[in-house]
N, C-alpha and C. Protein backbone atom coordinates (compact mmCIF):
# COMPACT_ATOMS: atom_id res chain seq x y z
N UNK A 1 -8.23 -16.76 19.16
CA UNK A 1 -7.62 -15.45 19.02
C UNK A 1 -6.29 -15.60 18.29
N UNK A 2 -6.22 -14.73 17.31
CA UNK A 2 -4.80 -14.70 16.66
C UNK A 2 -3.91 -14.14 17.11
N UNK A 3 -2.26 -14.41 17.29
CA UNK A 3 -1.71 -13.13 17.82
C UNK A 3 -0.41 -12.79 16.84
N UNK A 4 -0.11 -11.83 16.08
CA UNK A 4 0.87 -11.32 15.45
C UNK A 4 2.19 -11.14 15.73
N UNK A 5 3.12 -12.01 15.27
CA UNK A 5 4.03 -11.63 16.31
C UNK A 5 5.09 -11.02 14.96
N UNK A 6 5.73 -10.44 15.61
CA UNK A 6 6.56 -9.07 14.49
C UNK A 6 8.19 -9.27 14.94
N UNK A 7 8.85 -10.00 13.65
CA UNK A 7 10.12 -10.41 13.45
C UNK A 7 11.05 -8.90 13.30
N UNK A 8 11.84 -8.17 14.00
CA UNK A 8 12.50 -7.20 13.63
C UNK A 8 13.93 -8.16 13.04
N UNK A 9 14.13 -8.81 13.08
CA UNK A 9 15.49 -9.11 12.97
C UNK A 9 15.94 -8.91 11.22
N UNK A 10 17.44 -8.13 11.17
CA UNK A 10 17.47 -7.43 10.46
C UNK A 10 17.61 -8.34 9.08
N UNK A 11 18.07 -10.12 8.95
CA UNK A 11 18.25 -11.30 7.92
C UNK A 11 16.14 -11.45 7.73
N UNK A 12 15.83 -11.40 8.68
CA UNK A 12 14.76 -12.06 8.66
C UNK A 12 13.91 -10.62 7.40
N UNK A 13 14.21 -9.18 8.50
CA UNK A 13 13.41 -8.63 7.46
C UNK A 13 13.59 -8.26 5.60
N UNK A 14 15.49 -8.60 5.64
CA UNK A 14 15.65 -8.77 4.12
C UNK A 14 14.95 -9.65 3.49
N UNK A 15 14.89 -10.70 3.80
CA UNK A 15 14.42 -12.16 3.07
C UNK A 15 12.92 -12.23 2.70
N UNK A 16 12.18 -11.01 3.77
CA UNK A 16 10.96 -11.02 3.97
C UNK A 16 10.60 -9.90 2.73
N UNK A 17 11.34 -9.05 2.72
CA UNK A 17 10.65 -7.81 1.96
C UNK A 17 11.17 -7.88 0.46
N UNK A 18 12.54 -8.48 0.45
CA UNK A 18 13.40 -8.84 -1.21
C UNK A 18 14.00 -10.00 -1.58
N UNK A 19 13.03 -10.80 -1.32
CA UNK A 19 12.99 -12.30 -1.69
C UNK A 19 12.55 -12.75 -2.70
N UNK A 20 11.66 -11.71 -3.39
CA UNK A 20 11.45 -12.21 -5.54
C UNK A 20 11.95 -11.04 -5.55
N UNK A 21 11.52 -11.33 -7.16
CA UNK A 21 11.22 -10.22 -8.33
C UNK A 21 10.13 -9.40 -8.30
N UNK A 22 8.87 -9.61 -7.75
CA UNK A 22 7.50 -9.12 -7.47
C UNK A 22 8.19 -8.38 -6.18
N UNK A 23 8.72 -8.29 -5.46
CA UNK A 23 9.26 -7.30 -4.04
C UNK A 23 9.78 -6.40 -4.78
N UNK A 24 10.86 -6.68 -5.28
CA UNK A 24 12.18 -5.71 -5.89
C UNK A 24 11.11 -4.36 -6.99
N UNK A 25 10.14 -5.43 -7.98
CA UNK A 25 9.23 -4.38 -8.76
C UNK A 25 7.93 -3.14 -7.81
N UNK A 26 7.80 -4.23 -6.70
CA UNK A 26 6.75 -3.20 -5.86
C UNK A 26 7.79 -2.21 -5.29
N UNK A 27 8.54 -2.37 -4.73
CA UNK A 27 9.71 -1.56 -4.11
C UNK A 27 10.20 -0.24 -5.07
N UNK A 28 10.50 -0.77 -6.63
CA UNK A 28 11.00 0.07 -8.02
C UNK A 28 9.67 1.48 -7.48
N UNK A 29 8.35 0.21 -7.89
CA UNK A 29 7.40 1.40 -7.90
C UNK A 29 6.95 2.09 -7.07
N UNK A 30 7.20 1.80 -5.56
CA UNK A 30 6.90 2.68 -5.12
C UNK A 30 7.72 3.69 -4.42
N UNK A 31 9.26 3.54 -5.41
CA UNK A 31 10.17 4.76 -5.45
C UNK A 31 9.75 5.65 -6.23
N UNK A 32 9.18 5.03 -7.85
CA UNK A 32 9.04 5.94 -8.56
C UNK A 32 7.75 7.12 -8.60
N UNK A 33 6.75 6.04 -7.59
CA UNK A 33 5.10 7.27 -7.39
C UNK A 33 5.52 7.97 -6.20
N UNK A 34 6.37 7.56 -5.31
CA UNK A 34 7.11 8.66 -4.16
C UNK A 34 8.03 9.62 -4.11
N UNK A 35 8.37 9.40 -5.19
CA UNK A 35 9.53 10.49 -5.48
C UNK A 35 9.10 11.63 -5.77
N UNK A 36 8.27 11.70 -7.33
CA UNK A 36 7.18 13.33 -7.15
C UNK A 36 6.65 13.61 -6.21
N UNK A 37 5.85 13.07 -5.38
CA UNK A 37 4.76 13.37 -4.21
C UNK A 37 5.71 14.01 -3.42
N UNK A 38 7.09 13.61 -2.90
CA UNK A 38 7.72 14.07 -2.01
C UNK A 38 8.60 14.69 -1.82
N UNK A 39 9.02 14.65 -3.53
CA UNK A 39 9.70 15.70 -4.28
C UNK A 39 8.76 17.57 -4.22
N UNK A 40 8.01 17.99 -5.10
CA UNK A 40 7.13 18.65 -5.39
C UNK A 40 5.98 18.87 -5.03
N UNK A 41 5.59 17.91 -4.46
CA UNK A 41 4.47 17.79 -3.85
C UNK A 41 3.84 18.44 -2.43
N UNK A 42 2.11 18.75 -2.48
CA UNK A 42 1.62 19.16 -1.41
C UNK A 42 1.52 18.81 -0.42
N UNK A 43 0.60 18.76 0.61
CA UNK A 43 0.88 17.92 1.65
C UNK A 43 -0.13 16.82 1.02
N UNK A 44 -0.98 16.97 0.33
CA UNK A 44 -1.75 15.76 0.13
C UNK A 44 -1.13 14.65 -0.34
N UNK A 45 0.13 15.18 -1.45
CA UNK A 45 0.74 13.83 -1.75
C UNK A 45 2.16 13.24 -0.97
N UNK A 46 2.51 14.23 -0.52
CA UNK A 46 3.66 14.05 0.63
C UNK A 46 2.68 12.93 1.67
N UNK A 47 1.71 13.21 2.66
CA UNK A 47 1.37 12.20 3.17
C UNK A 47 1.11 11.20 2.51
N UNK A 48 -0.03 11.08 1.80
CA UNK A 48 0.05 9.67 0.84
C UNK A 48 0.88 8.87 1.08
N UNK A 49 2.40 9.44 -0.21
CA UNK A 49 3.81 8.95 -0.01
C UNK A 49 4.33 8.65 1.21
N UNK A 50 4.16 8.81 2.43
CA UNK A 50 4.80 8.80 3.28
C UNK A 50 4.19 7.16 4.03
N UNK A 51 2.68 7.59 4.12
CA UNK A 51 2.04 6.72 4.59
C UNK A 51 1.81 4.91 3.48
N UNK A 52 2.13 5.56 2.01
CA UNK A 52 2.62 3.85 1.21
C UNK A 52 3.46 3.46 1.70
N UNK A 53 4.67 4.35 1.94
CA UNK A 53 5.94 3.56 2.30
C UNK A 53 6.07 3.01 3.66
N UNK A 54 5.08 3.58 4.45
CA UNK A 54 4.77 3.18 6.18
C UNK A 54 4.51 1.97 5.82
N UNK A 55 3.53 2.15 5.37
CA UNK A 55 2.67 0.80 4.53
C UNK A 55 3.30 -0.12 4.31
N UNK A 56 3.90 -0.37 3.21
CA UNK A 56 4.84 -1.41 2.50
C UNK A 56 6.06 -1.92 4.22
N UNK A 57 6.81 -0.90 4.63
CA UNK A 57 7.54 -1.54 5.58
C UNK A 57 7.01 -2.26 6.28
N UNK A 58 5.97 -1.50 7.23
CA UNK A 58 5.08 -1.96 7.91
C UNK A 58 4.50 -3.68 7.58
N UNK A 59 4.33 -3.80 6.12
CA UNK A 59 3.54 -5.33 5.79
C UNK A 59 4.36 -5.75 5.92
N UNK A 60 5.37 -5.83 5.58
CA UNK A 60 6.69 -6.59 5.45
C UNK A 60 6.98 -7.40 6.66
N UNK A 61 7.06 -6.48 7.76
CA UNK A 61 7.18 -7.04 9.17
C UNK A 61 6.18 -7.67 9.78
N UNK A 62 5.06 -7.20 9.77
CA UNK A 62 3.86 -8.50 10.01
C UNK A 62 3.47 -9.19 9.29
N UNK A 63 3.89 -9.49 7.80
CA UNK A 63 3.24 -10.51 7.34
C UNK A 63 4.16 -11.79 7.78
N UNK A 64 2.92 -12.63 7.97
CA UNK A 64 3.65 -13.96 8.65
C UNK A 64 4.15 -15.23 7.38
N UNK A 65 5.58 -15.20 6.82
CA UNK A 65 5.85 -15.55 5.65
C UNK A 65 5.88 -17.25 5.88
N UNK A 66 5.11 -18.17 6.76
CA UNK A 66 5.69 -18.94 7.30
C UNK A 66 3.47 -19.63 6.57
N UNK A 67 3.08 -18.61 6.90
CA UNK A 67 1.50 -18.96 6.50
C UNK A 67 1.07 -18.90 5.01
N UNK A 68 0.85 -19.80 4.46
CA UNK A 68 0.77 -20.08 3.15
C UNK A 68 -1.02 -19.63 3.02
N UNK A 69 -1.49 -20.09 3.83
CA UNK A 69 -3.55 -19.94 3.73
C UNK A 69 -3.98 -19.20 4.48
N UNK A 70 -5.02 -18.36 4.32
CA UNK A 70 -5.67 -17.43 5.14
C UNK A 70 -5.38 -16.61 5.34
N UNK A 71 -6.48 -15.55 6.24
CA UNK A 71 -5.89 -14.33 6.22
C UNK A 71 -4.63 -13.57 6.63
N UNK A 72 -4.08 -12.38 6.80
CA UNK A 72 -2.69 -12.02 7.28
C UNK A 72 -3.52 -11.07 7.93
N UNK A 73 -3.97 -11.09 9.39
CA UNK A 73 -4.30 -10.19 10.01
C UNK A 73 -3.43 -8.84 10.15
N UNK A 74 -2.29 -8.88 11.03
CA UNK A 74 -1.14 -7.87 10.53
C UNK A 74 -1.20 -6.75 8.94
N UNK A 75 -1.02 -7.68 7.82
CA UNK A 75 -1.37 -6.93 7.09
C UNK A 75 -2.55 -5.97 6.57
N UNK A 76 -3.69 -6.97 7.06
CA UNK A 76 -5.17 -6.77 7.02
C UNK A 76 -5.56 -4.88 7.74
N UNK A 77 -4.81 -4.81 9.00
CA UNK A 77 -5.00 -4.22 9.84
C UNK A 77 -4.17 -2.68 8.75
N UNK A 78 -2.83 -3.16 8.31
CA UNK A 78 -2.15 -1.81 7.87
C UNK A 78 -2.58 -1.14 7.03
N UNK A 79 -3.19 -2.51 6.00
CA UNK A 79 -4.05 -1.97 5.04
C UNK A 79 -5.40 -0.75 5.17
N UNK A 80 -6.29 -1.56 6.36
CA UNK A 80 -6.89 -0.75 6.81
C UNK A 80 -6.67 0.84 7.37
N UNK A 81 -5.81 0.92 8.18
CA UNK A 81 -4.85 2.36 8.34
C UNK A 81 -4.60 3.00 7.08
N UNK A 82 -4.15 2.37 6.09
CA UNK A 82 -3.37 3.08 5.24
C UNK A 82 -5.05 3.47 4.21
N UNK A 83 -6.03 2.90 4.46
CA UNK A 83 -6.61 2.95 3.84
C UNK A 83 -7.81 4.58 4.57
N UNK A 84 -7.86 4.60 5.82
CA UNK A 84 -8.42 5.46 6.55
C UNK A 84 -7.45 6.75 6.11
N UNK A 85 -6.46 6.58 6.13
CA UNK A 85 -5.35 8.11 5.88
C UNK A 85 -5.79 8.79 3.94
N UNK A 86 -5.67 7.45 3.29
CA UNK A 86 -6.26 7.60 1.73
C UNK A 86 -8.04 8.30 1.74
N UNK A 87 -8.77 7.93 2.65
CA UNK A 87 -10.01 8.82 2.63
C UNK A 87 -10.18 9.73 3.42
N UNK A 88 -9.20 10.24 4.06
CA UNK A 88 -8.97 11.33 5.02
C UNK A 88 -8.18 12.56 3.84
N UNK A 89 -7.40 11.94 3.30
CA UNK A 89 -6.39 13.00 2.41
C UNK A 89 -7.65 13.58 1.19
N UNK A 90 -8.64 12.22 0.69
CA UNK A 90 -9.09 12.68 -0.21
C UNK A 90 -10.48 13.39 0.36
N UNK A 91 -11.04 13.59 1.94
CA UNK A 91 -12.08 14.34 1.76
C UNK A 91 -11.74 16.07 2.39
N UNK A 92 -10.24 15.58 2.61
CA UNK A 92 -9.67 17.06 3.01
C UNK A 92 -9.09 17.92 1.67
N UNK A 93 -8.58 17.05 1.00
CA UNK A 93 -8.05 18.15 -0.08
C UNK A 93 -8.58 18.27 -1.38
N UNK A 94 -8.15 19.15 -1.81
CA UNK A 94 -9.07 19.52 -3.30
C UNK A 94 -8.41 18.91 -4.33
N UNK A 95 -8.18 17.38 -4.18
CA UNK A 95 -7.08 17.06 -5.73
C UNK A 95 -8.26 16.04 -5.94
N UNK A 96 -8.26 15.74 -6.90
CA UNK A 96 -8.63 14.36 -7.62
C UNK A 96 -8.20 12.98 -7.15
N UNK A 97 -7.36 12.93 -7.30
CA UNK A 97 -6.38 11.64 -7.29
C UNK A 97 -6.53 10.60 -6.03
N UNK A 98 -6.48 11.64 -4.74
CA UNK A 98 -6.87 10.82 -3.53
C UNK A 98 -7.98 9.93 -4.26
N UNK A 99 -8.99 10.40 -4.29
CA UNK A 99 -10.46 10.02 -4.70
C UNK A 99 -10.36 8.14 -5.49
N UNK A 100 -9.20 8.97 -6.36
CA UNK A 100 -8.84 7.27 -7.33
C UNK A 100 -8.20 6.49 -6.18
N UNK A 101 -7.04 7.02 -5.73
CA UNK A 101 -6.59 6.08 -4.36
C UNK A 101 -7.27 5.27 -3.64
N UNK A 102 -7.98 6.04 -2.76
CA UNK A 102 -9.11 5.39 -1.84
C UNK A 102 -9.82 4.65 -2.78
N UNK A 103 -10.30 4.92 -3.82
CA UNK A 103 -11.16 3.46 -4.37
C UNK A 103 -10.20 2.29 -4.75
N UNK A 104 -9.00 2.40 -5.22
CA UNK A 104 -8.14 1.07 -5.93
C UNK A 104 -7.46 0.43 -4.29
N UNK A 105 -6.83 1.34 -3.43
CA UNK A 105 -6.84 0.73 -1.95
C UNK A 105 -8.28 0.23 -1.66
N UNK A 106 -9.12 0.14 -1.50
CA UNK A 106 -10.13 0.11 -1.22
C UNK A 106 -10.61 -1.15 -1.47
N UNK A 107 -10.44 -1.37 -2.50
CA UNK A 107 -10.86 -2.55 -3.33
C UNK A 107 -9.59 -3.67 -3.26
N UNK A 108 -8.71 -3.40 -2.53
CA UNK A 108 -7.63 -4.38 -2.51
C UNK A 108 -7.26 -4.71 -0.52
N UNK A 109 -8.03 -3.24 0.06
CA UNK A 109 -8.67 -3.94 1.49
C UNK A 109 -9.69 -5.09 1.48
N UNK A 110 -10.74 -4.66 0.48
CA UNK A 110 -12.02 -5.27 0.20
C UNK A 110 -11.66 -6.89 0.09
N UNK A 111 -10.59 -7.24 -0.51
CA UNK A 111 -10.04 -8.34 -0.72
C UNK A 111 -10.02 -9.51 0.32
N UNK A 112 -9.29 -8.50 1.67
CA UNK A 112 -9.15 -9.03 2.91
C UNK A 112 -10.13 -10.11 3.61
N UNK A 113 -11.36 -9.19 3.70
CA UNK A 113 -12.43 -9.62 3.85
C UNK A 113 -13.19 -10.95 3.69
N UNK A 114 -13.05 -10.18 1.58
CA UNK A 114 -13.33 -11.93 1.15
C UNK A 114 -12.60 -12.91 1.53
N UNK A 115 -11.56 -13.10 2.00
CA UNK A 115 -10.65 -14.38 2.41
C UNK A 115 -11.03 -14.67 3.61
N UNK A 116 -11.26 -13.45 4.45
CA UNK A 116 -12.29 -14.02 6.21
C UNK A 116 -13.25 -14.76 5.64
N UNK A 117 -13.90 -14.22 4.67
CA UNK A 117 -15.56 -15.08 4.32
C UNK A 117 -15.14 -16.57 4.10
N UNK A 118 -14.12 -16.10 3.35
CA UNK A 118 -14.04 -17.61 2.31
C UNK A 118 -12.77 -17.96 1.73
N UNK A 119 -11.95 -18.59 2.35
CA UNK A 119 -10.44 -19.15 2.26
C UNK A 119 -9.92 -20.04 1.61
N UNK A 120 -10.44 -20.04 0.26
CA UNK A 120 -10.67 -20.38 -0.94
C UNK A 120 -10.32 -19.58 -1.79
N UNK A 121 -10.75 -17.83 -1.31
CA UNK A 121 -9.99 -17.05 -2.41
C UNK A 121 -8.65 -16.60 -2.28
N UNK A 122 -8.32 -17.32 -1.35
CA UNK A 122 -6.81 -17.24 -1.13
C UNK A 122 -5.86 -17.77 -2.43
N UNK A 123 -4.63 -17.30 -2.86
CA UNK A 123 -3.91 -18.01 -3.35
C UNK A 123 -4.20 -16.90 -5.01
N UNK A 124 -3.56 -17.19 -6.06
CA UNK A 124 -3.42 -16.93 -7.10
C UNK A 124 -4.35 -15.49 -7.31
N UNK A 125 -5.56 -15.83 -7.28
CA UNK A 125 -6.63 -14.60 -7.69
C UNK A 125 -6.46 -13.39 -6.20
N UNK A 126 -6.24 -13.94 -5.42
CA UNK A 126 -5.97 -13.34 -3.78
C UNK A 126 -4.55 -12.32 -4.31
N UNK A 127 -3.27 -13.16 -5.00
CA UNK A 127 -2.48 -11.99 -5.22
C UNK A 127 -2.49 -11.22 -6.29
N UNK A 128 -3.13 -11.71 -7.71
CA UNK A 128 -2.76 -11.05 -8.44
C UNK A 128 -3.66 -9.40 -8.44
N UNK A 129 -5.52 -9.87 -7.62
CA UNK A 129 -5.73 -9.05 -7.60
C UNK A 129 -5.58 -7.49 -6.73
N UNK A 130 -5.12 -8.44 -5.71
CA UNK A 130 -4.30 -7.52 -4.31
C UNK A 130 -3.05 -6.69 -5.56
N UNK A 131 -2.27 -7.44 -6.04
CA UNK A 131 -1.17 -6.39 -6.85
C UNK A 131 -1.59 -5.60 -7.80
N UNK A 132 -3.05 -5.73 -8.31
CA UNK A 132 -3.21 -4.98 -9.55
C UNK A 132 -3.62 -3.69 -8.77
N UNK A 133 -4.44 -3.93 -7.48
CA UNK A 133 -5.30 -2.83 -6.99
C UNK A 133 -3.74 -1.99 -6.42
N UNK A 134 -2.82 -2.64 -5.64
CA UNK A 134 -1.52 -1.85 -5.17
C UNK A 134 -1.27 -1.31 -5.82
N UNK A 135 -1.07 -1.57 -7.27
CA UNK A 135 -0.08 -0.39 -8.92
C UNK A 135 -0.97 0.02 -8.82
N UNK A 136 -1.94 0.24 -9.21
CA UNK A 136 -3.22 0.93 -9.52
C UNK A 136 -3.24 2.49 -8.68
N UNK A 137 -3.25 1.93 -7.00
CA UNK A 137 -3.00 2.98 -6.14
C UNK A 137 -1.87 3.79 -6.29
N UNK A 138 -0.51 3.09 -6.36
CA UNK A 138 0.45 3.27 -6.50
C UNK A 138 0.39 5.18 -7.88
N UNK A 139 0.08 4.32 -9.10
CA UNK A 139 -0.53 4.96 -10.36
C UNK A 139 -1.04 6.67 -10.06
N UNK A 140 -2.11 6.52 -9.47
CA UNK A 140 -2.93 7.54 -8.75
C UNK A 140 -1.98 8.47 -7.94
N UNK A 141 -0.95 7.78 -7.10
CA UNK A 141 -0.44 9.19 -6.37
C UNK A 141 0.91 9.42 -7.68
N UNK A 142 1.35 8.55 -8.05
CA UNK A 142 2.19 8.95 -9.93
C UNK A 142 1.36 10.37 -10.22
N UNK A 143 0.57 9.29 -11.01
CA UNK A 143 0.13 10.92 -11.56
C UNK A 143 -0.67 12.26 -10.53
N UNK A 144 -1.07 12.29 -9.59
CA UNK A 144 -1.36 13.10 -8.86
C UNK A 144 0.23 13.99 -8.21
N UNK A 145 1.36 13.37 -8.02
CA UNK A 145 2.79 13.86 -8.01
C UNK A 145 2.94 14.63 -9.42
N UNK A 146 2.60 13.87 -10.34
CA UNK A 146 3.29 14.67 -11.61
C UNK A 146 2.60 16.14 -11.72
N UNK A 147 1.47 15.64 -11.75
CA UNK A 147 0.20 17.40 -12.01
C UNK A 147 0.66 17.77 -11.43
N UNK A 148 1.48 17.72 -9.62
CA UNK A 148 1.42 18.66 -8.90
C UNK A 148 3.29 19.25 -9.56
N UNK A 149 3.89 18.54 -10.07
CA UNK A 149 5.49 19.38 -10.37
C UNK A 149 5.17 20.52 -11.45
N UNK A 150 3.78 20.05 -12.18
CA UNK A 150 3.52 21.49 -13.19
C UNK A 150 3.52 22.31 -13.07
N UNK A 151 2.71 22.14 -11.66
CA UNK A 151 2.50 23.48 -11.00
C UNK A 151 3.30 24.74 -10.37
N UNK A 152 3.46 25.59 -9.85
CA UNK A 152 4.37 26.60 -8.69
C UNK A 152 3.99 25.81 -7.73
N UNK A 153 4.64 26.08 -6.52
CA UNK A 153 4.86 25.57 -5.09
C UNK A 153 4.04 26.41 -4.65
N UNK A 154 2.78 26.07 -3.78
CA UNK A 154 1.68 26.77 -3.48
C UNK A 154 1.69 26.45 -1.69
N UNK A 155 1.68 25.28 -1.75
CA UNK A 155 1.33 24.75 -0.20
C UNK A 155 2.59 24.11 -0.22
């Protein structure tokens, strides 16, 4: 049995969340796809936004930075959440965009998995494709924020 144990301490969680350049750029971006959504935005992209940034804190604190191989259950798990709220937003509301969400999250949960199977795909192909599918998602509520500032304030 694995057990997660979750560092609040406030050195530990700097070091953990803005310790590269790859933090500081995921962080950039997901000011810049949260800002419309939560700016202008409906409730579809207001939650979204709300629930990436749950997201992102959230990994931060359970990922165990100390484990170089295998899976990150902690993260595994948020992903999953964040990934249930992404097909909840997109079979409740009438936008597009969820739709792209839930598949690029989706496919970067999907990831998880393969590393339970096989802990081998850990490492290099494990992050770059985990980060392409994150921008990707990231992307989707971007432009799903922007369509929605075109618009009048409806909801």
């Amino acid at each position: 049995m694995t057990t997660v144990a979750i560092d609040i301490n406030p050195v530990t969680l700097r070091r953990m969340i803005f310790h590269s350049l790859y933090q500081w750029l995921g962080i950039v971006c997901l000011a810049v796809a949260a800002a419309p959504a939560m700016w202008r935005g409906g409730w579809p992209e207001r939650t979204a936004a709300i629930a990436m940034v749950a997201a992102w804190l959230g990994s931060g604190l359970v990922q165990n930075g100390m484990q170089l191989w295998g899976l990150q259950i902690g993260v595994m798990l948020i992903d999953l959440v964040l990934l249930a709220v992404l097909l909840a937003i997109a079979l409740r509301s009438d936008r597009w965009w969820p739709m792209w969400a839930s598949a690029f999250h989706g496919l970067g949960a999907l990831l998880h998995f393969a590393v339970l199977v096989d802990a081998k795909v850990w490492g290099r192909t494990y992050f770059i494709a985990g980060s392409l599918f994150s921008f990707l998602t990231l992307a989707a509520l971007l432009v799903g924020g922007i369509n929605r500032m075109r618009r009048p304030l409806a909801d």
